[in-house]
Protein backbone atom coordinates (compact mmCIF):
# COMPACT_ATOMS: atom_id res chain seq x y z
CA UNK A 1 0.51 12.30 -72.67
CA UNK A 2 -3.06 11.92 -71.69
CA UNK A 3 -4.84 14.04 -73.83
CA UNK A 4 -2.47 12.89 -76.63
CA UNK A 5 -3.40 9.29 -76.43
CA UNK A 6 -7.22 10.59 -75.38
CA UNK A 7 -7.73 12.64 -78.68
CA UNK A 8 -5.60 10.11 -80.90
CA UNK A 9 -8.25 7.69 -80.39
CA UNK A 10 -11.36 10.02 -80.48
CA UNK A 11 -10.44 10.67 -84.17
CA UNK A 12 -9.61 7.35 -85.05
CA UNK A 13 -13.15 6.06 -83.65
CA UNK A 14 -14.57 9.21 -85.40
CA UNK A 15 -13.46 8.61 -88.89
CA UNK A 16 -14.63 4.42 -87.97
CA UNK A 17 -17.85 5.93 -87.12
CA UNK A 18 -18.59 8.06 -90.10
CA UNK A 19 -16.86 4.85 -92.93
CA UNK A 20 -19.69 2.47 -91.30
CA UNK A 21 -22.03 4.83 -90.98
CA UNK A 22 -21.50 5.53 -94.81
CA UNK A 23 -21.14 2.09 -95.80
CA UNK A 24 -25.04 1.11 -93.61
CA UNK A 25 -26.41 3.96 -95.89
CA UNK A 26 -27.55 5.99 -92.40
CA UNK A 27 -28.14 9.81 -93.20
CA UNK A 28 -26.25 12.20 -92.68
CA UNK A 29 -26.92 13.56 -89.50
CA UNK A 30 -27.69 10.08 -87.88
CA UNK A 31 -23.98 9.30 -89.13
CA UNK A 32 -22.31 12.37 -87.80
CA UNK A 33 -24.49 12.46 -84.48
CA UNK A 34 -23.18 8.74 -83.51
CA UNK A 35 -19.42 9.42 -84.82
CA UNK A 36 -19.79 12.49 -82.43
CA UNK A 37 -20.91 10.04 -79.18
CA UNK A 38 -18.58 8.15 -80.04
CA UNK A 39 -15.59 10.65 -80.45
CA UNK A 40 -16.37 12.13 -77.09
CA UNK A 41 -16.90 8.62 -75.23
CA UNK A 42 -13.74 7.57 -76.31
CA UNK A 43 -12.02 11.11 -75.30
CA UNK A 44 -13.16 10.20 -72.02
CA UNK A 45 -12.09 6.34 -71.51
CA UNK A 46 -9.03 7.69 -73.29
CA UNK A 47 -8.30 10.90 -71.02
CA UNK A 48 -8.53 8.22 -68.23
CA UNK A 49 -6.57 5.52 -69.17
CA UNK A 50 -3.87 7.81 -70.40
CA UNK A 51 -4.29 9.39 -66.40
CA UNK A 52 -3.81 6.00 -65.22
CA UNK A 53 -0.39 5.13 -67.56
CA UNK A 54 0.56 8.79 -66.67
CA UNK A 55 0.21 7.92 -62.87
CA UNK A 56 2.07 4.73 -63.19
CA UNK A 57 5.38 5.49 -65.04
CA UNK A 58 5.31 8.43 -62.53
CA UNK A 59 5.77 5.55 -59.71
CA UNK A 60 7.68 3.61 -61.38
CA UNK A 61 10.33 6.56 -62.16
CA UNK A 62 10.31 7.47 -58.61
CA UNK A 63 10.99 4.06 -57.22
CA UNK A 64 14.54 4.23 -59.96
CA UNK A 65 15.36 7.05 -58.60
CA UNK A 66 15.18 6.38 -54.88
CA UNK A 67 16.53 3.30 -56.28
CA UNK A 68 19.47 4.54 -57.93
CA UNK A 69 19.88 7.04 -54.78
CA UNK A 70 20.59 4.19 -52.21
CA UNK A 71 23.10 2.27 -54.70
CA UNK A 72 24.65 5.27 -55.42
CA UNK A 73 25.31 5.49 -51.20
CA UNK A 74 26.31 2.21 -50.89
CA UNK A 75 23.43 0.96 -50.05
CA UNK A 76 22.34 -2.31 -52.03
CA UNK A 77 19.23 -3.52 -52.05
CA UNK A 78 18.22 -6.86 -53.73
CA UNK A 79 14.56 -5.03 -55.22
């Protein structure tokens, strides 16, 4: 899911990159040098942010199951 949701976004803020780069009238390898910074910047804050999410529905799918474990034992908790 991470690297799904990191490299999702590195294109999409790659192909931004190289329309405004484009549309300012840079050159071409000014253009593709930034749009590559920026692909791999926003790999990174993506690969950790999808970490994070990954880390959290983890915990939260543990906590229905032990959840679900207790009620299913008659044992009812009220959260």
């Amino acid at each position: 899911m991470s690297s799904r949701l990191a490299g999702s976004c590195a294109l999409i803020v790659f192909a931004f990159c190289l329309v405004q780069g484009i549309r300012a009238d840079n050159s071409f390898t000014t253009t593709v040098g930034r749009a590559l910074v920026g692909m791999a910047a926003t790999f990174g804050v993506g690969l950790l942010v999808g970490l994070v999410a990954q880390r959290m529905l983890d915990e939260n799918v543990k906590a229905e199951e032990r959840r679900l474990k207790k009620q299913s034992e008659g044992v009812v908790e009220d959260r």
